[in-house]
C-alpha atoms as a PDB file:
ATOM      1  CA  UNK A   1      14.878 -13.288 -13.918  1.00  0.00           C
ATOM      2  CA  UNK A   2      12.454 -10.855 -12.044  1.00  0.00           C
ATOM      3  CA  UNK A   3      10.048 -10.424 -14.983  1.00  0.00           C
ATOM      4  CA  UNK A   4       9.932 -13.749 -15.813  1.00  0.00           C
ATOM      5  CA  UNK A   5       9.194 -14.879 -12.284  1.00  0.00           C
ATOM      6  CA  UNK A   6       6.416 -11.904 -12.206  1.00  0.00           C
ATOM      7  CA  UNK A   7       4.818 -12.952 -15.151  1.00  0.00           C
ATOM      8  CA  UNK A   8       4.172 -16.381 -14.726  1.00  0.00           C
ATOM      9  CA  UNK A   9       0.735 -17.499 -14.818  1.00  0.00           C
ATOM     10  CA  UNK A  10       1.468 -21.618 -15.341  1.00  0.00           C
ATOM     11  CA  UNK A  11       2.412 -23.743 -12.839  1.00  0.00           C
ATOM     12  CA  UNK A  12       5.223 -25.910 -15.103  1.00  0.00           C
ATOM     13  CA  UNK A  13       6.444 -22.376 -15.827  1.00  0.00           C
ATOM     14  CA  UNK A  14       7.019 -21.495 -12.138  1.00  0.00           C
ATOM     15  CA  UNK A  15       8.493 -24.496 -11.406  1.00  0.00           C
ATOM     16  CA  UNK A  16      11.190 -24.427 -14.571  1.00  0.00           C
ATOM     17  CA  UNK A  17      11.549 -20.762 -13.162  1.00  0.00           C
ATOM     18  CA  UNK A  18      11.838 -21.477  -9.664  1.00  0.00           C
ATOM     19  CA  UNK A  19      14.412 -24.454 -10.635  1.00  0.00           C
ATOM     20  CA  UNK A  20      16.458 -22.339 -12.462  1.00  0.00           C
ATOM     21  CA  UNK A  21      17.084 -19.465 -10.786  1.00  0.00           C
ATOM     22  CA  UNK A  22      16.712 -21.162  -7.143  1.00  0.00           C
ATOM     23  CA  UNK A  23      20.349 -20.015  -5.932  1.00  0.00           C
ATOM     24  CA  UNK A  24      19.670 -16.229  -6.903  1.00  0.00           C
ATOM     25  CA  UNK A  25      15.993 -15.952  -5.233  1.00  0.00           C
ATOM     26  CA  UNK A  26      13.162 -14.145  -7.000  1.00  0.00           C
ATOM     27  CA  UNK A  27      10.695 -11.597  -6.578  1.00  0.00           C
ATOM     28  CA  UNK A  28       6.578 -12.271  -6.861  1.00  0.00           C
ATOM     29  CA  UNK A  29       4.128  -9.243  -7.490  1.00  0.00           C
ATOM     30  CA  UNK A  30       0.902 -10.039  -5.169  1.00  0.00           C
ATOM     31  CA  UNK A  31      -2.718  -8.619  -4.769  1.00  0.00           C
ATOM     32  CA  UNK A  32      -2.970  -8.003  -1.128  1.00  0.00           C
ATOM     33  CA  UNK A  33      -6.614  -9.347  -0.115  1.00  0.00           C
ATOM     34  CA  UNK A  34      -8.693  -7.285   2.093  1.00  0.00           C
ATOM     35  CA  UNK A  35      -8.308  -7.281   5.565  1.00  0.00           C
ATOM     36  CA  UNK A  36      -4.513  -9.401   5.302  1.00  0.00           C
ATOM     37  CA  UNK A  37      -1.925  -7.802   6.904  1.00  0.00           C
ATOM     38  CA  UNK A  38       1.557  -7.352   4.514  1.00  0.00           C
ATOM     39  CA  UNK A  39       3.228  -9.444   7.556  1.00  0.00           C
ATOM     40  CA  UNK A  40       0.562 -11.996   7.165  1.00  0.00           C
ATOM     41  CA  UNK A  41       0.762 -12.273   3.156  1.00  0.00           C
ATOM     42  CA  UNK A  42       4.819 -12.365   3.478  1.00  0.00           C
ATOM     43  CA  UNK A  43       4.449 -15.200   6.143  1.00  0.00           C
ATOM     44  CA  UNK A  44       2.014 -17.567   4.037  1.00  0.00           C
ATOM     45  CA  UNK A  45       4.385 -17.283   1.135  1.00  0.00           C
ATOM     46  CA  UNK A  46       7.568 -18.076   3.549  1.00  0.00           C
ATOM     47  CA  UNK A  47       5.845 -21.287   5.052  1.00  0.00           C
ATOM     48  CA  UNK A  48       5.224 -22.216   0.816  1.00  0.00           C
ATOM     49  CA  UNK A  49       8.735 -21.444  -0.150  1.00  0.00           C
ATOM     50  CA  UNK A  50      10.479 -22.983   2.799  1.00  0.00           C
ATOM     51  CA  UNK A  51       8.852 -26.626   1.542  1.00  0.00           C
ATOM     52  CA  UNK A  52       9.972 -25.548  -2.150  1.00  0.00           C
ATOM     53  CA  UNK A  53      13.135 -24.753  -1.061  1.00  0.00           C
ATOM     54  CA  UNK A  54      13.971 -27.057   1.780  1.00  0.00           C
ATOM     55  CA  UNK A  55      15.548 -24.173   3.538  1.00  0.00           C
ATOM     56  CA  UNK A  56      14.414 -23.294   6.605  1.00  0.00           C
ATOM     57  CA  UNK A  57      16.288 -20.213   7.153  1.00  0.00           C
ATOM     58  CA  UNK A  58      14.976 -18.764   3.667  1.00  0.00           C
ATOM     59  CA  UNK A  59      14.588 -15.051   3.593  1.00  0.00           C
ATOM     60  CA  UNK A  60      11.077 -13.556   2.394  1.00  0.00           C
ATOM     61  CA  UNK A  61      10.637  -9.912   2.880  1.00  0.00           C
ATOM     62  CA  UNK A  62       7.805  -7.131   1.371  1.00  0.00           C
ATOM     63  CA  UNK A  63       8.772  -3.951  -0.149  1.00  0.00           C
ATOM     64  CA  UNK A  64       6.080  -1.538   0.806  1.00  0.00           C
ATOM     65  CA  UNK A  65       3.478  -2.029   3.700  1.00  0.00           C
ATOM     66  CA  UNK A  66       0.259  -2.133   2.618  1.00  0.00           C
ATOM     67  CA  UNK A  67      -2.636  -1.102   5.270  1.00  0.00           C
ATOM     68  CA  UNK A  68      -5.041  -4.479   6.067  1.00  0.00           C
ATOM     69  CA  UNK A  69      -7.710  -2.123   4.486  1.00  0.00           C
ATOM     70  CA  UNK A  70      -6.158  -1.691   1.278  1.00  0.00           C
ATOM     71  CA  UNK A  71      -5.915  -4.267  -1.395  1.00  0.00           C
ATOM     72  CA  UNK A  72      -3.390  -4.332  -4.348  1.00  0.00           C
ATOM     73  CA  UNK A  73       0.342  -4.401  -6.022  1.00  0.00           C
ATOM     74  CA  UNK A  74       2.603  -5.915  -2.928  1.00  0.00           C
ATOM     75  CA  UNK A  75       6.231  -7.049  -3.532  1.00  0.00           C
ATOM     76  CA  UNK A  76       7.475  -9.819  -2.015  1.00  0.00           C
ATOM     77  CA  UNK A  77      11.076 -10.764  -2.335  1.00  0.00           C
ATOM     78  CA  UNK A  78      12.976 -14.084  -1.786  1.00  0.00           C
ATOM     79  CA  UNK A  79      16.191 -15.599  -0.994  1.00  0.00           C
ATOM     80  CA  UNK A  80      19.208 -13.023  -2.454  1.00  0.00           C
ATOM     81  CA  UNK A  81      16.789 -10.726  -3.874  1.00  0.00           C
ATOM     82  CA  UNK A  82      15.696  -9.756   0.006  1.00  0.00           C
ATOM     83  CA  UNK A  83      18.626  -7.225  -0.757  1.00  0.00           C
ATOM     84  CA  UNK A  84      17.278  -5.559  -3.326  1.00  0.00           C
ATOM     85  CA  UNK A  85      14.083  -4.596  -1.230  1.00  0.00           C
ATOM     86  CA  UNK A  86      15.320  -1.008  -0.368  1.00  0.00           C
ATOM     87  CA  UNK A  87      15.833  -0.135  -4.012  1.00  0.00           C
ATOM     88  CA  UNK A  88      11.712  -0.962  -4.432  1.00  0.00           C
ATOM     89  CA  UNK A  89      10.699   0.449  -1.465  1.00  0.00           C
ATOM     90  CA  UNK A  90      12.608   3.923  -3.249  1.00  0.00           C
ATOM     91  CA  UNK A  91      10.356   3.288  -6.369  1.00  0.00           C
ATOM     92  CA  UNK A  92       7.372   5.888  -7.232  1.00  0.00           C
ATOM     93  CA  UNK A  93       4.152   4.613  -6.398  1.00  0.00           C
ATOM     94  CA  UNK A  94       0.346   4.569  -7.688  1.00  0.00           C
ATOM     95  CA  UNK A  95      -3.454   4.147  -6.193  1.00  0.00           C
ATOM     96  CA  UNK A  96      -6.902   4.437  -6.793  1.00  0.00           C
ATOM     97  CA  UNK A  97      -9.162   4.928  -4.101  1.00  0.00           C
ATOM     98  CA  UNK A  98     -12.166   6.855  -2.658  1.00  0.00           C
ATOM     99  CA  UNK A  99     -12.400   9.521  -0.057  1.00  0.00           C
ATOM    100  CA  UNK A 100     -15.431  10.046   2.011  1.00  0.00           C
ATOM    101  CA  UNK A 101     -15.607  14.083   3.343  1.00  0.00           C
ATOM    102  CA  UNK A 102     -17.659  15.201   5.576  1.00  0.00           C
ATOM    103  CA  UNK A 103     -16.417  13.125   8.596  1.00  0.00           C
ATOM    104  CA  UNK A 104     -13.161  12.118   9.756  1.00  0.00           C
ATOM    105  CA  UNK A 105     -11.799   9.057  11.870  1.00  0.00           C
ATOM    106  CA  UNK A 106      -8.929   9.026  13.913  1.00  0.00           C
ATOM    107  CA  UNK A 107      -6.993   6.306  11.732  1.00  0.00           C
ATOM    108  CA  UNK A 108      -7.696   8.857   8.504  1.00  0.00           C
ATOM    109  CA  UNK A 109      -9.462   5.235   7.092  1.00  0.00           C
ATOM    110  CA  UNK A 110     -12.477   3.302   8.054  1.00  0.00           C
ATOM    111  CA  UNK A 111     -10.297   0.691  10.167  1.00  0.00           C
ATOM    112  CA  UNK A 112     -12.055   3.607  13.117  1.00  0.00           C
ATOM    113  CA  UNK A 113     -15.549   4.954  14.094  1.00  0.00           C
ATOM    114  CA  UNK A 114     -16.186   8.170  12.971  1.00  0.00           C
ATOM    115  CA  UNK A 115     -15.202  10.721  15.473  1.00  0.00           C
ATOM    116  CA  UNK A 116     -16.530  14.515  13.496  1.00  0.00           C
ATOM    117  CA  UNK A 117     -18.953  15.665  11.220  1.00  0.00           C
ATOM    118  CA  UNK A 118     -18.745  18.581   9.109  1.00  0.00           C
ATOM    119  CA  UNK A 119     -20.664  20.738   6.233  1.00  0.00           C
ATOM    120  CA  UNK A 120     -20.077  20.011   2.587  1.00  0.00           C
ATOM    121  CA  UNK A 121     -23.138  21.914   0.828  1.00  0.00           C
ATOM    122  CA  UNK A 122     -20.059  25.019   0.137  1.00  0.00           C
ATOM    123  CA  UNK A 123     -17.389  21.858  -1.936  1.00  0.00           C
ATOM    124  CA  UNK A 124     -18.541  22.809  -5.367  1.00  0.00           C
ATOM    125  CA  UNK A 125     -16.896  21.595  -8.495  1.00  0.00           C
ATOM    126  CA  UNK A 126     -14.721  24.358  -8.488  1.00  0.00           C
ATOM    127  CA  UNK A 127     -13.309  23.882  -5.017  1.00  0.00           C
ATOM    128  CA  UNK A 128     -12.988  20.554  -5.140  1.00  0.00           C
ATOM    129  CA  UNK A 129     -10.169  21.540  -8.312  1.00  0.00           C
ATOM    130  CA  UNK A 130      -8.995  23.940  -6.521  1.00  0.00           C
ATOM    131  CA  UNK A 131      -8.134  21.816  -3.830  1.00  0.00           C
ATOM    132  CA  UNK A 132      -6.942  19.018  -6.011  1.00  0.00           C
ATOM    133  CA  UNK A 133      -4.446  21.736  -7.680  1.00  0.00           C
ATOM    134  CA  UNK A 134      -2.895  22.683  -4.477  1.00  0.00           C
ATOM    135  CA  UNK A 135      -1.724  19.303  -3.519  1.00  0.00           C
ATOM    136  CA  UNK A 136       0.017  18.589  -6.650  1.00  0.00           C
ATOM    137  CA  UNK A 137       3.954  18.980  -6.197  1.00  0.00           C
ATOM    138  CA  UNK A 138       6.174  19.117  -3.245  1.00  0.00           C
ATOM    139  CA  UNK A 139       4.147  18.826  -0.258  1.00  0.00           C
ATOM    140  CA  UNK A 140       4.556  18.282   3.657  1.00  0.00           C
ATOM    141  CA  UNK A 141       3.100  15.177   5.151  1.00  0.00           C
ATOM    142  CA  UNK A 142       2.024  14.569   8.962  1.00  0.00           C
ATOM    143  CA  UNK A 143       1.984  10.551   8.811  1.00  0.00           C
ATOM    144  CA  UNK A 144      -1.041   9.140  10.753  1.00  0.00           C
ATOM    145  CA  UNK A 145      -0.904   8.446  14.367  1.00  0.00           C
ATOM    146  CA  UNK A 146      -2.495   4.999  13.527  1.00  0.00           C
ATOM    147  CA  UNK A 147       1.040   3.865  11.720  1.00  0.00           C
ATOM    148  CA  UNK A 148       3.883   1.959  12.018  1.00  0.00           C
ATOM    149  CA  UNK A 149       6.530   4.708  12.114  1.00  0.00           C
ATOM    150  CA  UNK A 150       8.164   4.362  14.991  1.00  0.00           C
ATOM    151  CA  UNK A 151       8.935   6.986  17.453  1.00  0.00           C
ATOM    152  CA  UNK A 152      11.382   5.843  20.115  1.00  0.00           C
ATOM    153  CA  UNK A 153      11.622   2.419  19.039  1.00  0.00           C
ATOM    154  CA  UNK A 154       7.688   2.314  19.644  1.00  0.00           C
ATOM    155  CA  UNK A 155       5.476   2.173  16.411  1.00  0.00           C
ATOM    156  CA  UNK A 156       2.917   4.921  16.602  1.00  0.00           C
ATOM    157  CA  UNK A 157      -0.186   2.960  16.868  1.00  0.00           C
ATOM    158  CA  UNK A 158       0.747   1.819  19.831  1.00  0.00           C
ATOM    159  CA  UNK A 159       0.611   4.598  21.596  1.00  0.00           C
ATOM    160  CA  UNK A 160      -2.548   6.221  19.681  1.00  0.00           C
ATOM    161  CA  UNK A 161      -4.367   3.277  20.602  1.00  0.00           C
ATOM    162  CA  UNK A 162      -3.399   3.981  24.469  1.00  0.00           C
ATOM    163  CA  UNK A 163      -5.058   7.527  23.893  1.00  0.00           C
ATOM    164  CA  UNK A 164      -0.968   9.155  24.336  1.00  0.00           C
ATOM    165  CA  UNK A 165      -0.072  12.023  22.679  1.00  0.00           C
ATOM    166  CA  UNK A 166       2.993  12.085  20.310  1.00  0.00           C
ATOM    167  CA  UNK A 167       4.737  14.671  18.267  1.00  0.00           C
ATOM    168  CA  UNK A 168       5.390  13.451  15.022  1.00  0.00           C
ATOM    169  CA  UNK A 169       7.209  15.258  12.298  1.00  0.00           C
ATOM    170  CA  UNK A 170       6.117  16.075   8.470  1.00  0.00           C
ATOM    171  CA  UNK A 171       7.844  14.779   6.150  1.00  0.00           C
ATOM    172  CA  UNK A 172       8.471  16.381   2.274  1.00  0.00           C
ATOM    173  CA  UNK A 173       6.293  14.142  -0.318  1.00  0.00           C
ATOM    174  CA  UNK A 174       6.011  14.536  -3.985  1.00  0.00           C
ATOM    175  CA  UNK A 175       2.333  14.332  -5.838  1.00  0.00           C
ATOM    176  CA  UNK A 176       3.189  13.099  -9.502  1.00  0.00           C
ATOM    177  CA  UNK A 177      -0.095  13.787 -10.401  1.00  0.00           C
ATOM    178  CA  UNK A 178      -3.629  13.643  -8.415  1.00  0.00           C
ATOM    179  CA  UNK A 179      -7.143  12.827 -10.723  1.00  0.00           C
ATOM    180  CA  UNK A 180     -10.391  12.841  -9.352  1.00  0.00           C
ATOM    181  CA  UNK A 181     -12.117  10.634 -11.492  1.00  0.00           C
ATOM    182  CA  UNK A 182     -15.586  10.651 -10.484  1.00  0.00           C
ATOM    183  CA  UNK A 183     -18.047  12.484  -7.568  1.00  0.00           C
ATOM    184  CA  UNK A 184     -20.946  11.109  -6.025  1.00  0.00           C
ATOM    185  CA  UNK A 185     -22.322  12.756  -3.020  1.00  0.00           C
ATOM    186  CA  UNK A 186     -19.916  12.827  -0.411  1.00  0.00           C
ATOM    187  CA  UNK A 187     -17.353  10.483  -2.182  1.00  0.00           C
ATOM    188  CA  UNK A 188     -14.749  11.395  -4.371  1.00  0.00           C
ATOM    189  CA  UNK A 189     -12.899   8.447  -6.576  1.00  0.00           C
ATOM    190  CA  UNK A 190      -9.283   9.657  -7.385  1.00  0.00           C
ATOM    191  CA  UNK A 191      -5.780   8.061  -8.933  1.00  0.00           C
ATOM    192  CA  UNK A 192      -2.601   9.193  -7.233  1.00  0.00           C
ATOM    193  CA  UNK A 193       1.009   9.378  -8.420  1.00  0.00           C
ATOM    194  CA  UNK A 194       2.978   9.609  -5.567  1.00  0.00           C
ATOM    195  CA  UNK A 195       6.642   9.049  -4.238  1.00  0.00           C
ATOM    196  CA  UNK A 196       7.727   6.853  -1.728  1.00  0.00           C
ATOM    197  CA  UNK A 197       6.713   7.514   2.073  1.00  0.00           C
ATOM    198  CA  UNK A 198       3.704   9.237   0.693  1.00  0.00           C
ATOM    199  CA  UNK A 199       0.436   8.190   3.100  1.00  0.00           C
ATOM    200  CA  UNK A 200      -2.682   8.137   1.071  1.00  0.00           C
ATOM    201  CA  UNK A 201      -4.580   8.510   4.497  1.00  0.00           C
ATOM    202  CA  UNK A 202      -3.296  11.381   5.179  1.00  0.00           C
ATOM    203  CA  UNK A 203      -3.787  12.925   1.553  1.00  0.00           C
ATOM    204  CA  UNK A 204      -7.248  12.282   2.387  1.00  0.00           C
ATOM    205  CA  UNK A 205      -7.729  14.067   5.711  1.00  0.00           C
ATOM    206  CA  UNK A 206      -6.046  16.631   4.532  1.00  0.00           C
ATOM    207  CA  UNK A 207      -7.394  17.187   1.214  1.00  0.00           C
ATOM    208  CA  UNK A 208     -11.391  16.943   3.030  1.00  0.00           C
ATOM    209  CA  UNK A 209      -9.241  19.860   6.018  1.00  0.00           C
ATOM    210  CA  UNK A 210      -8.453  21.770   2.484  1.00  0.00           C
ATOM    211  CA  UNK A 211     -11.981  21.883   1.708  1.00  0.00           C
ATOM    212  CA  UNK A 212     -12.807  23.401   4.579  1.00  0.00           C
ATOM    213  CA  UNK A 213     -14.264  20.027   6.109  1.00  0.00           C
ATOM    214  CA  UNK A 214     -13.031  16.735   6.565  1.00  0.00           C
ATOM    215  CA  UNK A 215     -12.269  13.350   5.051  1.00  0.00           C
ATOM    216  CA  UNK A 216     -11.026   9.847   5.634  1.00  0.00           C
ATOM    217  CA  UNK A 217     -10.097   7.237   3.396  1.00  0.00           C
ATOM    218  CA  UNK A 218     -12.651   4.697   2.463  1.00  0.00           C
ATOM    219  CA  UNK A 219     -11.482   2.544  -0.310  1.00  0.00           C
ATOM    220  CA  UNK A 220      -7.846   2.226  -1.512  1.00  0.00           C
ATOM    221  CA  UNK A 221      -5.999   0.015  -3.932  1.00  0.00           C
ATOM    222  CA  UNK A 222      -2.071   0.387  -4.920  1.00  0.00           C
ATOM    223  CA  UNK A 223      -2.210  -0.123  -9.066  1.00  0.00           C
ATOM    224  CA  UNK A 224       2.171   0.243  -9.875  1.00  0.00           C
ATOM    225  CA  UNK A 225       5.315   0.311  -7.962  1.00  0.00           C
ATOM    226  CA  UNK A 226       8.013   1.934 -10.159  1.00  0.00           C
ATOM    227  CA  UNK A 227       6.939  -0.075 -13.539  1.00  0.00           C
ATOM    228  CA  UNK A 228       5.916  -2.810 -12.013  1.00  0.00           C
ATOM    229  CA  UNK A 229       1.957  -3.177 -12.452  1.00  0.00           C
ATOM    230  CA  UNK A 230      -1.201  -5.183 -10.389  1.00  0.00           C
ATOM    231  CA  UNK A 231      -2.131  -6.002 -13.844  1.00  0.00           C
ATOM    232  CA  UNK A 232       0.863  -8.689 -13.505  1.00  0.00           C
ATOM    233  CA  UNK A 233       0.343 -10.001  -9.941  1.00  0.00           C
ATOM    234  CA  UNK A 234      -0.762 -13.231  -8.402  1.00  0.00           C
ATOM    235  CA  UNK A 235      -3.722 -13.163  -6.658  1.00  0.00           C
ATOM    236  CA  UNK A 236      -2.429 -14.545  -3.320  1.00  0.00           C
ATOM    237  CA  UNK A 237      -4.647 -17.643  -3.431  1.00  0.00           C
ATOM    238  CA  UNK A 238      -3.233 -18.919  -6.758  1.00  0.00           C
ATOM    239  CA  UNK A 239      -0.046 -18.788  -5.816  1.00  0.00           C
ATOM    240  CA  UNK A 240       0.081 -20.478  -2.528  1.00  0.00           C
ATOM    241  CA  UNK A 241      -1.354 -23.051  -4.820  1.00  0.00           C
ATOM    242  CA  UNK A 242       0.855 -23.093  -7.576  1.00  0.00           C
ATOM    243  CA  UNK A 243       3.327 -23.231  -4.931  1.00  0.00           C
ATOM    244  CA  UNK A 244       2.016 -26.455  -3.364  1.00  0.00           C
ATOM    245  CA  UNK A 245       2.640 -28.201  -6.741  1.00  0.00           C
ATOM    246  CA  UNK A 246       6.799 -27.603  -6.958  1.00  0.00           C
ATOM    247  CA  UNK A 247       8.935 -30.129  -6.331  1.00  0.00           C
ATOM    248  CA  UNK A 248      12.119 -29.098  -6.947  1.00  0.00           C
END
């Protein structure tokens, strides 16, 4: 019932789908626009399915935050299937994306000013494998202060936003596999393989610290959760409007 909910294209599809299967709930692969919050895509999908459905106490959940400046593969469950969320939040997970070195920003993305500049004449070809190598595997991970993780019961960017310092904790992180795919100047395009609770921003500041200068995270796009790809998903705007069509 999940795959055939996720690869729906036709509206009198997703309505015999949505028909069928509306006691069990169902799952919906989206592209995350720019600048949309996960909360925000999750919430424009609820206020759809809650007409569909009839049901105003409908649960809608996502399984994976995406950051408002990344785009791509967001899972967004329904109904019974809210329980299953954990088990794709546990899936591996995939990106493309670009990371600018030379400078850093607080957030480790562009959603800050730049804060430092540093030298990058030395990152040759060679280093920048080198570097690349040496993140592959088991790694430890220092989350961003600009996240959600929550340390006592307050997510961190509330408190790096307030200028207060907290201690936050690696974490272990496995890199699947880590491509740099193409160079120009100061950018670096590159396709990560990565398992859950891995932060891409971080990867980037601290693959531009491992090249003895810096880095942030300029573009970044999530391709595949587990085996489910962007290649299937909605783009959000079609589906709120194939929603507005059911009548079940």
């Amino acid at each position: 019932m999940t795959e055939k909910i996720v690869k729906v294209t036709e509206l009198a599809d997703l309505q015999a789908i949505l028909a069928q299967n509306s006691g069990e709930g169902g799952v919906f692969l989206v592209n995350k626009p720019l600048t949309w919050t996960s909360f925000a895509v999750v919430n424009k999908l609820r206020h759809r399915l809650v007409r569909v459905f009839n049901n105003k106490k409908l649960k809608v959940g996502h399984a994976g935050t995406l950051d408002p400046l990344a785009t791509g593969l967001l899972i967004v469950c329904f109904g019974k299937m809210t329980k299953q969320i954990d088990s794709f939040m546990g899936l591996s997970k995939a990106y493309t994306g670009t990371i600018r070195l030379g400078e850093t920003t607080p957030s480790y993305d562009a959603e800050t000013d730049v804060n430092a500049h540093f030298a990058t004449d030395h990152i040759t070809p060679s280093v920048l494998e080198a570097t690349r190598q040496s993140f592959l595997g088991d790694i430890d991970q220092l989350p961003p202060i600009f996240s959600a993780i929550k340390k006592d019961g307050k997510p961190l960017y509330e408190s790096a936003r307030k200028g207060e310092e907290v201690e936050i904790k690696s974490r272990r992180v496995t890199i699947h596999q880590f491509d740099i795919q193409r160079v120009t100047e100061k950018d670096i395009d590159f396709y990560v393989h990565c398992s859950k609770g891995t932060y891409i921003r971080s990867l980037a500041y601290d693959f531009g610290k491992a090249c003895d200068s810096g880095g942030y995270l300029t573009k970044l796009c999530r391709t595949r959760i587990g085996d489910f790809s962007l290649e299937n998903a909605w783009e959000l705007s079609d589906l709120v409007s194939a929603l507005e069509g059911v009548k079940l």
